[in-house]
C-alpha atoms as a PDB file:
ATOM      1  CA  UNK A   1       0.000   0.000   0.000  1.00  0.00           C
ATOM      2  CA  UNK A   2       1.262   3.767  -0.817  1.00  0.00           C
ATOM      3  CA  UNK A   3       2.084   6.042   2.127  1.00  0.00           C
ATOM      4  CA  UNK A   4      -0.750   8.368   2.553  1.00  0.00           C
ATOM      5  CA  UNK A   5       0.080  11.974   3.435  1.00  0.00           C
ATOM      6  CA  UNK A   6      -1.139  13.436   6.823  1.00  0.00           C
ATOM      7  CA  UNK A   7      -3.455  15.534   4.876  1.00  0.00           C
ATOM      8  CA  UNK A   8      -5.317  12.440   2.913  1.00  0.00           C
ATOM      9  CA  UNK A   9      -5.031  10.340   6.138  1.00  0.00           C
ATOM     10  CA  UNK A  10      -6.512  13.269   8.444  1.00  0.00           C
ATOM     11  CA  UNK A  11      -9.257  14.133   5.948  1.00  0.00           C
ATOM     12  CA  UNK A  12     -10.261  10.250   5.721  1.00  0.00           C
ATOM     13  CA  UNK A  13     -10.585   9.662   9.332  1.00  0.00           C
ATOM     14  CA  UNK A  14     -12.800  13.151   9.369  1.00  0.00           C
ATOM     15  CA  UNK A  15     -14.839  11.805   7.125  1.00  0.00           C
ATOM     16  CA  UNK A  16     -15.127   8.572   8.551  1.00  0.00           C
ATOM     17  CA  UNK A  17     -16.003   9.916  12.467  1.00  0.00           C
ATOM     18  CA  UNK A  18     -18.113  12.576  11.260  1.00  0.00           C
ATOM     19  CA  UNK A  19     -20.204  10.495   9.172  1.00  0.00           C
ATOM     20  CA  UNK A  20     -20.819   7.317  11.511  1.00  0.00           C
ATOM     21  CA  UNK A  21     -22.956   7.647  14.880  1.00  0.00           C
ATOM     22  CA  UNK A  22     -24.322   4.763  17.086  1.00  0.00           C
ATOM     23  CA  UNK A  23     -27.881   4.378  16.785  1.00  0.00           C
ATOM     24  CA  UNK A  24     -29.689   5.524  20.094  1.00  0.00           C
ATOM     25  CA  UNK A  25     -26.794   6.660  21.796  1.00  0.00           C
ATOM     26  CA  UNK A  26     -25.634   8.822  18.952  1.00  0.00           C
ATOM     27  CA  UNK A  27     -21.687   8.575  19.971  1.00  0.00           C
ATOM     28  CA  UNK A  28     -19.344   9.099  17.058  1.00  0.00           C
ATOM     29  CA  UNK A  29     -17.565   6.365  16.457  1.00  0.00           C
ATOM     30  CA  UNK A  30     -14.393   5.487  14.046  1.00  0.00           C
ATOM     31  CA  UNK A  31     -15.115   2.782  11.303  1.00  0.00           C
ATOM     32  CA  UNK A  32     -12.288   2.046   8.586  1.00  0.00           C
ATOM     33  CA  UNK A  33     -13.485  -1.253   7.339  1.00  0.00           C
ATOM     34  CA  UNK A  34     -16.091  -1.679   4.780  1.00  0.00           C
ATOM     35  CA  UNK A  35     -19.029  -3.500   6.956  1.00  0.00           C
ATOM     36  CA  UNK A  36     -19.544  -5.598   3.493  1.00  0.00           C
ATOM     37  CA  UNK A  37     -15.638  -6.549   4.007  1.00  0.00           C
ATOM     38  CA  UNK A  38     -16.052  -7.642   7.348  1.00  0.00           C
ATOM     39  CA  UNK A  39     -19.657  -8.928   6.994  1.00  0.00           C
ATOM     40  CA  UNK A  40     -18.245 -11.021   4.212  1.00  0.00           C
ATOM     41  CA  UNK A  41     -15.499 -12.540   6.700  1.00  0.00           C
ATOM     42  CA  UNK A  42     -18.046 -13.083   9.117  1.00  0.00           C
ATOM     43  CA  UNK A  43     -19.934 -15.414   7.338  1.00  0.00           C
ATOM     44  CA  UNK A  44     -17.077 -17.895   6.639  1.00  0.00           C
ATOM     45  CA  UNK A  45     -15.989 -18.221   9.842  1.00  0.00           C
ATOM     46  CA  UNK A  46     -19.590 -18.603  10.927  1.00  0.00           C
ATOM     47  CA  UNK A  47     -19.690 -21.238   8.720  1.00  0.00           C
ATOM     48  CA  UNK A  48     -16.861 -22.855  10.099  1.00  0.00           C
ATOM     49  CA  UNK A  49     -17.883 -22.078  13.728  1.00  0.00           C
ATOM     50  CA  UNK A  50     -21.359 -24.283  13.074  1.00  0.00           C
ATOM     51  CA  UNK A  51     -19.506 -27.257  11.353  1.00  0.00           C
ATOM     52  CA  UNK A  52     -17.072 -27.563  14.572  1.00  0.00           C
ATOM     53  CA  UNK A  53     -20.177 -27.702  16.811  1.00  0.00           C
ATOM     54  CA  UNK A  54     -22.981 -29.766  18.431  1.00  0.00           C
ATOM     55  CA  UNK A  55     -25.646 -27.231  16.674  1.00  0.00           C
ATOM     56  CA  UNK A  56     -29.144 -28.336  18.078  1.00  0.00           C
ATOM     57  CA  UNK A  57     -31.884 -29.292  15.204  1.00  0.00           C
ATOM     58  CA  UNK A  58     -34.726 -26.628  14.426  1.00  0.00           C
ATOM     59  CA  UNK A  59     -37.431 -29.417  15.842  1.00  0.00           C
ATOM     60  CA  UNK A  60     -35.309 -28.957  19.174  1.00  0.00           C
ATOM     61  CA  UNK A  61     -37.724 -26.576  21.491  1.00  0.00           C
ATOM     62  CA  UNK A  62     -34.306 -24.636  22.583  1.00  0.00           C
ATOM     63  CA  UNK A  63     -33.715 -23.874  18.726  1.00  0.00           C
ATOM     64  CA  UNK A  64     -36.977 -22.418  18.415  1.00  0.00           C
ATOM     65  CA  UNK A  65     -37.268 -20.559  21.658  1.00  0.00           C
ATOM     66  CA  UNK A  66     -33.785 -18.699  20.465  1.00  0.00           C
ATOM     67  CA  UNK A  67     -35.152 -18.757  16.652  1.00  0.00           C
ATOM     68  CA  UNK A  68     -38.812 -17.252  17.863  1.00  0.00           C
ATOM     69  CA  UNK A  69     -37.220 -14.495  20.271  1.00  0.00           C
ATOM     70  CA  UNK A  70     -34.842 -13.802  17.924  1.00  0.00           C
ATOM     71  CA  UNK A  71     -36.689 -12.836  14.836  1.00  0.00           C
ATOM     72  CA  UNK A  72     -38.928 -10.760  17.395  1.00  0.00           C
ATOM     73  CA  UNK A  73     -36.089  -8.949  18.198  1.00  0.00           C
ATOM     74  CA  UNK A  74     -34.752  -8.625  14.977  1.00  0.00           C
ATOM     75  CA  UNK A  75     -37.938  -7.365  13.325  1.00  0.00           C
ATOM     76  CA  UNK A  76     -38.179  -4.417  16.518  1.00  0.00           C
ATOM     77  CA  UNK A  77     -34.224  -3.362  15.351  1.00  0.00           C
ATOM     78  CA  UNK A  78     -35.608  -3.079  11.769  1.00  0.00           C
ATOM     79  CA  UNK A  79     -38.829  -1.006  12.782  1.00  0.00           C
ATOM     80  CA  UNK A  80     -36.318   1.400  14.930  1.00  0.00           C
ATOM     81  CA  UNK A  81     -33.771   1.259  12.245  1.00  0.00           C
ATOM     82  CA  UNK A  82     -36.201   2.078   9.227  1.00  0.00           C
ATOM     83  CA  UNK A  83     -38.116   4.612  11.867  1.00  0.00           C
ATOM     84  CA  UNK A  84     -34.458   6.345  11.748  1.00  0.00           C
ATOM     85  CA  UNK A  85     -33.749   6.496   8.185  1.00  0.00           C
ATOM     86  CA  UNK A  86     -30.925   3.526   9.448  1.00  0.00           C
ATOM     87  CA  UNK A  87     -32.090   0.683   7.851  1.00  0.00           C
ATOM     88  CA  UNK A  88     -28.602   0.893   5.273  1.00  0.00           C
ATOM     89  CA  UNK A  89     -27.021  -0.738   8.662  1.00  0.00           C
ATOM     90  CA  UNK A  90     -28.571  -3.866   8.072  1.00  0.00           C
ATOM     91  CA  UNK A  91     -28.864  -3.925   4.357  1.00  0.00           C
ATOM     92  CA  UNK A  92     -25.866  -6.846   3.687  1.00  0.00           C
ATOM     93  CA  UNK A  93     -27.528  -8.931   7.289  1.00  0.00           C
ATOM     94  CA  UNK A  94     -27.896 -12.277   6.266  1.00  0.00           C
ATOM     95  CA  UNK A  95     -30.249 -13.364   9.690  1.00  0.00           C
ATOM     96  CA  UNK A  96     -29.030 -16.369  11.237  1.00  0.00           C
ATOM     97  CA  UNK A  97     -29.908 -17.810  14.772  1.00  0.00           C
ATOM     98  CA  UNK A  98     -28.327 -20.775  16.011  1.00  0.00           C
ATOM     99  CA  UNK A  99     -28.196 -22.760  19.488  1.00  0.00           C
ATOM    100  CA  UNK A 100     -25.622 -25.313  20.241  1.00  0.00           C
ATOM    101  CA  UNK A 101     -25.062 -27.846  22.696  1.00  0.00           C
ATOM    102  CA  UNK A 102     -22.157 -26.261  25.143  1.00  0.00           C
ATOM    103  CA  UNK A 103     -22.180 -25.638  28.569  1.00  0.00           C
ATOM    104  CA  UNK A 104     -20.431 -22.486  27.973  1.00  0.00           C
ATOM    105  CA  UNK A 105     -22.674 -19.612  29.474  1.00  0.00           C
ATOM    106  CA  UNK A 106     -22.283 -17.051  25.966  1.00  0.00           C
ATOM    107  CA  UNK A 107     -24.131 -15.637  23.308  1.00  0.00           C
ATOM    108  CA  UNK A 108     -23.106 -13.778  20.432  1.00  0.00           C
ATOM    109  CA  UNK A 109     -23.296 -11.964  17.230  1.00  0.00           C
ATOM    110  CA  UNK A 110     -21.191 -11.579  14.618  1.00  0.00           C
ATOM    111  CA  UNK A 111     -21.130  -8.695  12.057  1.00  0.00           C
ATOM    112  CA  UNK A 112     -23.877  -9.731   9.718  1.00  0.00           C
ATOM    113  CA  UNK A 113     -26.483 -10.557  12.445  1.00  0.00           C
ATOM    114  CA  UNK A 114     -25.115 -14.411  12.698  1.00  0.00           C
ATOM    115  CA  UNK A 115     -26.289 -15.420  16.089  1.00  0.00           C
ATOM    116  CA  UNK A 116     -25.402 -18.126  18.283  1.00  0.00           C
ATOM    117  CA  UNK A 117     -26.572 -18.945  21.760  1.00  0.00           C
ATOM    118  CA  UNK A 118     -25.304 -21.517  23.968  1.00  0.00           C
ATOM    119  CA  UNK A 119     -27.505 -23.938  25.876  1.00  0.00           C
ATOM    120  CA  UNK A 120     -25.085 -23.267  29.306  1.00  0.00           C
ATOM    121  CA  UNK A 121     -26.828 -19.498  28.875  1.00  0.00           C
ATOM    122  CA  UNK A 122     -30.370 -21.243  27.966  1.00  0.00           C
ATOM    123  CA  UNK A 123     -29.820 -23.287  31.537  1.00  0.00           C
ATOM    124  CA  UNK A 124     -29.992 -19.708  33.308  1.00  0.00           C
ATOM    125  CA  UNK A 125     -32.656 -18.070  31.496  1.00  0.00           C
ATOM    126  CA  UNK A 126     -36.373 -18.309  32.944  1.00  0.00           C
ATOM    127  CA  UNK A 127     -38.536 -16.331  31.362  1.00  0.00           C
ATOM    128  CA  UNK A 128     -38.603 -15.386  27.310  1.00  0.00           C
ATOM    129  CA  UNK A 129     -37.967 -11.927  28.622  1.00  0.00           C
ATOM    130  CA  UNK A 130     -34.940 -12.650  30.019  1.00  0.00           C
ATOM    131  CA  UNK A 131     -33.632 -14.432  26.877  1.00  0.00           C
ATOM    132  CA  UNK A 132     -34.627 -11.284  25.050  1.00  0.00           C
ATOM    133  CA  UNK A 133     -32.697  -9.222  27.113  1.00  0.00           C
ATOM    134  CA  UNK A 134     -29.703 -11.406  25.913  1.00  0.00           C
ATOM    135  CA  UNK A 135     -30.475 -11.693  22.064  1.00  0.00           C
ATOM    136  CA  UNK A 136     -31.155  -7.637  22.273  1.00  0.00           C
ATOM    137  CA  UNK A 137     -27.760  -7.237  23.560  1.00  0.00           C
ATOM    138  CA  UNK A 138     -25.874  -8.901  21.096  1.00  0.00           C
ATOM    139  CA  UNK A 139     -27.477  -8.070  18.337  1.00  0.00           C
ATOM    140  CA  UNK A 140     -27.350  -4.073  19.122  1.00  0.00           C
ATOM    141  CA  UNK A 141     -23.643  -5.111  19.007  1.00  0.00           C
ATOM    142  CA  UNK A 142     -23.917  -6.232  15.385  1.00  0.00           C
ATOM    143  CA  UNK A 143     -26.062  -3.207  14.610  1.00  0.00           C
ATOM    144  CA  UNK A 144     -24.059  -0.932  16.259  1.00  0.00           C
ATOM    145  CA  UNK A 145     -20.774  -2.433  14.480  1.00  0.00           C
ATOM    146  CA  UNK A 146     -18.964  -2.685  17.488  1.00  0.00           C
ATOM    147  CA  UNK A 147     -16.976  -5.436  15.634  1.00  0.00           C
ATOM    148  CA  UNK A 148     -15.351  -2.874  12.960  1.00  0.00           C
ATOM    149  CA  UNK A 149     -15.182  -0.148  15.053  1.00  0.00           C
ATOM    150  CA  UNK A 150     -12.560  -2.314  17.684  1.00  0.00           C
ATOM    151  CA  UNK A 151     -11.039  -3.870  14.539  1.00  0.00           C
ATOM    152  CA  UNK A 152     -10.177  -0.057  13.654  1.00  0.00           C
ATOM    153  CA  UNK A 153      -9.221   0.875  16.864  1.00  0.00           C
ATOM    154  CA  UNK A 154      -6.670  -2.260  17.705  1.00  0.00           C
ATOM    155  CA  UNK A 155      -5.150  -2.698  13.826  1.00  0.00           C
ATOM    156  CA  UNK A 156      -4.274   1.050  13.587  1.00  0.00           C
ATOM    157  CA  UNK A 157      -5.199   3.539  10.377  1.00  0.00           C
ATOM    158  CA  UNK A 158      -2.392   2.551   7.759  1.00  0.00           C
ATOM    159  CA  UNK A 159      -3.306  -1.908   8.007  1.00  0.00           C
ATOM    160  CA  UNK A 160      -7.104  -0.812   8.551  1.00  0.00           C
ATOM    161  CA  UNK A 161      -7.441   1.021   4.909  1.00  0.00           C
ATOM    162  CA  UNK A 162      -5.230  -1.381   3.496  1.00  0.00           C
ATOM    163  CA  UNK A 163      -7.998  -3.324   3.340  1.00  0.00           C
ATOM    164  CA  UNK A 164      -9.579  -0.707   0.615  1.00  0.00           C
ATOM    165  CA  UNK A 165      -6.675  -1.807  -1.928  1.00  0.00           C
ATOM    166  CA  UNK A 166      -6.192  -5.749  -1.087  1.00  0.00           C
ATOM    167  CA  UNK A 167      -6.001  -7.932   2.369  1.00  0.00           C
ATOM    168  CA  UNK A 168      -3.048 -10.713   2.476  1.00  0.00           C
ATOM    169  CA  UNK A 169      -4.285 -14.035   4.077  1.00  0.00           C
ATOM    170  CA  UNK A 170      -2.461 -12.629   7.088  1.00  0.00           C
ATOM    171  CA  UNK A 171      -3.722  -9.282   7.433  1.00  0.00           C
ATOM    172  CA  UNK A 172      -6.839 -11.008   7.137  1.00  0.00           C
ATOM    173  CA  UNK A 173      -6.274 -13.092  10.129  1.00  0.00           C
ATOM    174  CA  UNK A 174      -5.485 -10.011  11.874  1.00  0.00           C
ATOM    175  CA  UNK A 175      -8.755  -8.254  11.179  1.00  0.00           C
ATOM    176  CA  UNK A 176     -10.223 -10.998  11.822  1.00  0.00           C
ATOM    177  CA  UNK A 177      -9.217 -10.928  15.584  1.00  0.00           C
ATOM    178  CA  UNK A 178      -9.513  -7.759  15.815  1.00  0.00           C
ATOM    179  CA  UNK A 179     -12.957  -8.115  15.229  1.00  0.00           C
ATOM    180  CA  UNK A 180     -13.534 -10.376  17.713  1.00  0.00           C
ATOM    181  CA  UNK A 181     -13.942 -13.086  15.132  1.00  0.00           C
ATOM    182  CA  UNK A 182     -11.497 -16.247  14.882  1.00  0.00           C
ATOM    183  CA  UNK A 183      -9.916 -18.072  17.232  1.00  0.00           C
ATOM    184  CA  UNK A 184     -11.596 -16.185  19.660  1.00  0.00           C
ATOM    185  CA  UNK A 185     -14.640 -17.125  18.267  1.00  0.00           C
ATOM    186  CA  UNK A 186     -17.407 -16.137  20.627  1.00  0.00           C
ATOM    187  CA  UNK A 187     -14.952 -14.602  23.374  1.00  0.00           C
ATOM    188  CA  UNK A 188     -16.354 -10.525  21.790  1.00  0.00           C
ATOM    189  CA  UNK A 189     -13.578  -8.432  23.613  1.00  0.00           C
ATOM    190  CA  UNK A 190     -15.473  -5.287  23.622  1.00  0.00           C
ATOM    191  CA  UNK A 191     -14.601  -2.020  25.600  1.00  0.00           C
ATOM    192  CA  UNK A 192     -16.655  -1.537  28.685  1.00  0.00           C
ATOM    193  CA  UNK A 193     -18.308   1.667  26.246  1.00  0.00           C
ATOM    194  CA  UNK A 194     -19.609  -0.970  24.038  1.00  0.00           C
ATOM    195  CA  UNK A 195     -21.584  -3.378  26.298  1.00  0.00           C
ATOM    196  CA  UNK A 196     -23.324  -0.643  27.935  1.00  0.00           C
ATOM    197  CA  UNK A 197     -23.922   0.841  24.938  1.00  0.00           C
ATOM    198  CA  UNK A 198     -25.387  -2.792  23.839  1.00  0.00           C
ATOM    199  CA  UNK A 199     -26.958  -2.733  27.083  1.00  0.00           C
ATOM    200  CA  UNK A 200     -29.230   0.736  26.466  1.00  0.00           C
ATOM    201  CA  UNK A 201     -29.812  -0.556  22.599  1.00  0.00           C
ATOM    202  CA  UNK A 202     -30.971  -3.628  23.509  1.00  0.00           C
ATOM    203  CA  UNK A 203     -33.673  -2.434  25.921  1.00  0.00           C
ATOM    204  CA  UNK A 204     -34.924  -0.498  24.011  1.00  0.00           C
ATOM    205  CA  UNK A 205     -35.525  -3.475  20.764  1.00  0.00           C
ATOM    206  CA  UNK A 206     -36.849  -5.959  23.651  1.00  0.00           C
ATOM    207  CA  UNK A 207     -39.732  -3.316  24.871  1.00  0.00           C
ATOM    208  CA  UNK A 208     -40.354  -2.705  20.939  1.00  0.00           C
ATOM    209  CA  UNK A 209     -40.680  -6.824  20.672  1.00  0.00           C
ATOM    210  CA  UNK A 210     -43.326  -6.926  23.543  1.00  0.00           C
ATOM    211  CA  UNK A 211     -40.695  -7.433  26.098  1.00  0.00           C
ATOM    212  CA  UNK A 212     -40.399  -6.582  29.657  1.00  0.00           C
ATOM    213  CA  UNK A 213     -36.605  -4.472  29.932  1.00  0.00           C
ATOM    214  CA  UNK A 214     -36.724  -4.869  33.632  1.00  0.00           C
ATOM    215  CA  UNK A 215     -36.082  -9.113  33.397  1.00  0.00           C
ATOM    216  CA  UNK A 216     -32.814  -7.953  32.056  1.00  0.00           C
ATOM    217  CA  UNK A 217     -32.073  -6.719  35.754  1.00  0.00           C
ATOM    218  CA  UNK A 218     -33.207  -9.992  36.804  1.00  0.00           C
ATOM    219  CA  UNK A 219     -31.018 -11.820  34.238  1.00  0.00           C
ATOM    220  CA  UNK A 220     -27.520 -10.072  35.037  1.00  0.00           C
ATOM    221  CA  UNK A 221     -28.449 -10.551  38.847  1.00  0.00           C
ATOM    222  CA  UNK A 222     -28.721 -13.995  38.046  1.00  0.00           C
ATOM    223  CA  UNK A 223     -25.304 -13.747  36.310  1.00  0.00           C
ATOM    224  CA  UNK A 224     -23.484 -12.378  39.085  1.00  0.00           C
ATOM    225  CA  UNK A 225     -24.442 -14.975  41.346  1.00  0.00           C
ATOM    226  CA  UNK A 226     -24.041 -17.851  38.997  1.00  0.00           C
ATOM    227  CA  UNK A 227     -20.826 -19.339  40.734  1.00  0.00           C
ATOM    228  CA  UNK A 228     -17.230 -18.257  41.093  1.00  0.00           C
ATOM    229  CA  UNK A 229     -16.104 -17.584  38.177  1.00  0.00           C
ATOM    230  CA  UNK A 230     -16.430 -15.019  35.378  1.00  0.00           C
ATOM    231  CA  UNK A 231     -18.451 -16.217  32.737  1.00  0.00           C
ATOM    232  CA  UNK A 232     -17.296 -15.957  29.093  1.00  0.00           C
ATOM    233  CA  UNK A 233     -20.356 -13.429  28.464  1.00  0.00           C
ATOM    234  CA  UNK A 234     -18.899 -11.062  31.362  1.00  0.00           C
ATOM    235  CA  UNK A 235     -15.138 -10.932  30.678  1.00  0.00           C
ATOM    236  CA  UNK A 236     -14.667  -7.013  29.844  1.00  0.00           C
ATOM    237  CA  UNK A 237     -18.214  -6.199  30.765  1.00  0.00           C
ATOM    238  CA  UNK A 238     -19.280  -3.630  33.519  1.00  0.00           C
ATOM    239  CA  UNK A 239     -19.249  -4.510  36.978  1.00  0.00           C
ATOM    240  CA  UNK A 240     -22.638  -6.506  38.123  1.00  0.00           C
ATOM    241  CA  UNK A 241     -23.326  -3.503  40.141  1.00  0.00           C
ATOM    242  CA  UNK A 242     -22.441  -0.735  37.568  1.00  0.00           C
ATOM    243  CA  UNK A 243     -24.446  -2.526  35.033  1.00  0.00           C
ATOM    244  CA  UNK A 244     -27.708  -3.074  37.200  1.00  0.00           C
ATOM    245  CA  UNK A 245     -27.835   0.316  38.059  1.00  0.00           C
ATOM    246  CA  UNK A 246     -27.366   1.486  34.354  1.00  0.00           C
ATOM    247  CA  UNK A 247     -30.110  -0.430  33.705  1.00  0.00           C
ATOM    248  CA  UNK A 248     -32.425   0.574  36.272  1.00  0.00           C
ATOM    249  CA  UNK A 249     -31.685   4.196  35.506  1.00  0.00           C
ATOM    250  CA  UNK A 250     -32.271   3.914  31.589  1.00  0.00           C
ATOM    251  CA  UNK A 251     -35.480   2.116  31.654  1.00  0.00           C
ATOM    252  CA  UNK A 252     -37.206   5.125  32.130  1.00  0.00           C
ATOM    253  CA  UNK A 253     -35.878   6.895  29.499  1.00  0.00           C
ATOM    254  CA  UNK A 254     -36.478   3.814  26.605  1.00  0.00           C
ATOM    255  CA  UNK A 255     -39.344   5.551  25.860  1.00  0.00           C
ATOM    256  CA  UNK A 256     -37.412   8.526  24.338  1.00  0.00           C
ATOM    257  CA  UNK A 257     -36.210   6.721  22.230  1.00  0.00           C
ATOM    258  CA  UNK A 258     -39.572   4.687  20.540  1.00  0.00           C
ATOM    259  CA  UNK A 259     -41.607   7.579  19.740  1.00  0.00           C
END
């Protein structure tokens, strides 16, 4: 790749942060990676991801409790997203919702809105609301493009827009990761901005689906008292505290951000 000058670089990254905001929250954000790019990436190692693994059948009642919330929550992002004038965020999501057989307590989404929730996260969940609460989550972190925005932050400006003029098989590996997608497959590392962002997007698709936001207080409760150990789902999240309280004081304000 040809050096850019400091003029062409700064004027690209203006462009770039001016031009993207986070749905809801409306915090700038820095983006370098054409979604289609990464969306593209996504889907192979999805693909990979579901051959490796014990993925349950669609007659299983766990597939279609994750399938049935899922598409609820889905079609609320859509409604908010088309509501905005936003719907060109979702326009290369190819909607996928797995469950697999893993006692791992996790969830995730990759860029692309390919889902995949573990039973060991099922085993915890009691009420549909409380499973919504999860699938809202990470999905707003798909929507939100959390993925390319921490790609962009960790791989720097001059190996991020070398992806605009060609990607070796190792760069590619490196984006990859950086995206949270790989051989951390399913371990998301985001920053503690992201999941409470994903927290306050997420409510706010749940009560559009018919869901009750508050079980998501009742879910992370449950997650903070589910043994010893930090789950996969909470490694770089908030504190249980901080998050519960973040929570309790946005539910008030979801309303804001329906009508």
């Amino acid at each position: 790749m040809k050096p850019l000058s400091i003029l062409n670089l700064s004027c690209i990254l203006i462009f770039f942060v001016s031009c993207a905001k986070v749905p809801i929250t409306d915090r700038k954000q820095l983006k370098l990676l054409p979604e289609e790019q990464l969306i593209s990436m996504s889907k192979t190692s999805y693909e990979q991801f579901l051959a490796d693994a014990q993925v349950l059948p669609v007659s299983d009642p766990r597939a279609q409790r994750v399938l049935s919330v899922g598409n609820k929550i889905k079609e609320a992002a859509i409604q908010h997203l088309t509501k905005h004038h936003l719907l060109k965020r979702v326009e290369n999501f190819e909607w996928r919702f797995n469950t697999v057989e893993d006692p791992t307590i996790n969830a995730w989404c990759m860029p692309g809105g390919l889902v995949v929730v573990y039973t060991g996260i099922l085993d915890l969940v009691d009420t549909d609301d409380e499973l919504a609460a999860i699938m809202g989550h990470e999905i707003a972190h798909a929507i939100a493009r959390h993925g390319n925005e921490r790609m962009s932050q960790g791989m720097g400006v001059q190996v991020a827009l070398g992806v605009l003029q060609g990607t070796t098989a190792e760069d590619k590996q490196h984006l990859l990761y950086y995206a949270g997608i790989g051989s951390q497959l399913g371990v998301l590392k985001f920053s503690r901005v992201h999941e409470t962002e994903s927290d306050k997007i997420g409510l706010v698709y749940m009560k559009m689906a018919g869901y009750d936001p508050s079980h998501a207080i009742n879910f992370w409760k449950k997650m903070a008292a589910n043994g010893g150990h930090v789950p996969e789902l909470l490694s770089t999240h908030p504190s249980d505290e901080r998050r519960v309280k973040d929570i309790e004081e946005f539910i008030p304000e979801i309303d804001n951000h329906i009508h």
